[in-house]
Protein backbone atom coordinates (compact mmCIF):
# COMPACT_ATOMS: atom_id res chain seq x y z
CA UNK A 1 0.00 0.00 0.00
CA UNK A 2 2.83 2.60 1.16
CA UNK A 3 5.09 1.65 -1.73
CA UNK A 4 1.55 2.15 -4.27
CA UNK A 5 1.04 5.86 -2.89
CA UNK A 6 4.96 6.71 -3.09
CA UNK A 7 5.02 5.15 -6.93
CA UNK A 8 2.00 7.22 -7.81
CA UNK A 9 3.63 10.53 -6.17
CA UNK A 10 6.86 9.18 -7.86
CA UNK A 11 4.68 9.38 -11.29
CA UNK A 12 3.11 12.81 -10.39
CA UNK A 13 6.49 14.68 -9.97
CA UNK A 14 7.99 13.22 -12.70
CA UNK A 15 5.06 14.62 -14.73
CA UNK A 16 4.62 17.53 -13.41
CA UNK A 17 8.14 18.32 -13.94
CA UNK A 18 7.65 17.41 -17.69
CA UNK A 19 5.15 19.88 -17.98
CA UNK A 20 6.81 22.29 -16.75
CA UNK A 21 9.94 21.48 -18.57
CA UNK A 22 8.08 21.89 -21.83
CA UNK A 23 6.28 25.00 -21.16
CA UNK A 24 10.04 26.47 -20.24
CA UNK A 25 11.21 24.84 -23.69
CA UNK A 26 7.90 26.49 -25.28
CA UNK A 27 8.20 29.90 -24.13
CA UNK A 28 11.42 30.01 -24.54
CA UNK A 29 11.09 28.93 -28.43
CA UNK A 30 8.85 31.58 -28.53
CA UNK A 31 10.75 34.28 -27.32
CA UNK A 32 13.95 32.82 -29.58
CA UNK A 33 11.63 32.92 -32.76
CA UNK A 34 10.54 36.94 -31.70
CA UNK A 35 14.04 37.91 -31.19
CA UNK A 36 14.63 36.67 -34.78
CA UNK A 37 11.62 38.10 -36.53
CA UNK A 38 12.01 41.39 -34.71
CA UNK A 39 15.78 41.82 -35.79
CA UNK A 40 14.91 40.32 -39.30
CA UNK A 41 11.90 43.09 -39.73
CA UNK A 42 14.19 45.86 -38.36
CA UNK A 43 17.08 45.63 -40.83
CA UNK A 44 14.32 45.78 -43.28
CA UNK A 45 13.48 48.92 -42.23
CA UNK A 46 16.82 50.72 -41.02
CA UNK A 47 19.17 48.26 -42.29
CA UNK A 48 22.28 46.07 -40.77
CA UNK A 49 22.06 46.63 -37.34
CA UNK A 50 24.98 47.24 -35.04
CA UNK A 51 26.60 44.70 -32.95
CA UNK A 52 25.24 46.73 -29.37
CA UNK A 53 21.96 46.48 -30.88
CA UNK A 54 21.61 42.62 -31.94
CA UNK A 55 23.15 42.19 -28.57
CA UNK A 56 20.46 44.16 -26.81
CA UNK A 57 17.30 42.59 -28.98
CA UNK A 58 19.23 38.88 -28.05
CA UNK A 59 18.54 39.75 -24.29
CA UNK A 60 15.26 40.88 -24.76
CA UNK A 61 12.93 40.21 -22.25
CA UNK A 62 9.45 38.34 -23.42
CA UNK A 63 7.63 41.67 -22.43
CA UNK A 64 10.21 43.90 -23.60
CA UNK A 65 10.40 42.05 -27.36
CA UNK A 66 6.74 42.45 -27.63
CA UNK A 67 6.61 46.34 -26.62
CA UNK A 68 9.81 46.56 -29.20
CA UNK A 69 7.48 44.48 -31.83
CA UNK A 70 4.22 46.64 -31.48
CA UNK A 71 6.35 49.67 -31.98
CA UNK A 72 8.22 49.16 -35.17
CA UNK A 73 5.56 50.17 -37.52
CA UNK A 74 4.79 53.62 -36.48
CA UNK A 75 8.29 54.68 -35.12
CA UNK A 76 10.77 57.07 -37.22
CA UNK A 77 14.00 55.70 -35.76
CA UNK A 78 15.23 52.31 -34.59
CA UNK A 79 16.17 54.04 -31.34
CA UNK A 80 12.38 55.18 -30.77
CA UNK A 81 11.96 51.04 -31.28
CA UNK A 82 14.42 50.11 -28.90
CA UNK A 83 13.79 52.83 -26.00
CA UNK A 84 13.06 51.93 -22.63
């Protein structure tokens, strides 16, 4: 009976550690294929981008690559995309 309950807590951490493991993995796809898009679209618009620059887009935040995202349309400058 004992050794039944610690198997099936065994089971539950294991798979609850998947889960989270993939959601980590997913998210952090995510974020990897933003950081790409967003430096992609932005040498399209102001073209090659500076070493300082890729470095900053690279280590991006999730929130901050999706404020940088919304913002490249309308802005004049790539600084005005980039700006805190």
């Amino acid at each position: 009976m004992i050794r039944t309950v610690l198997m099936q807590e065994r089971q539950r951490v294991l798979e609850e550690g998947l889960k989270k493991g993939l959601e980590k993995g997913r998210q952090e796809g995510r974020q990897e294929g933003t950081t790409e898009l967003l430096t992609r679209l932005l040498e399209q618009r102001f073209g090659p981008l500076s070493p300082a620059l890729i470095a900053k887009i690279a280590a991006g935040r999730a929130d901050e690559l999706d404020r940088w995202t919304s913002r490249l349309l309308a802005a004049p400058s790539i600084e005005a995309v980039l700006e805190d």
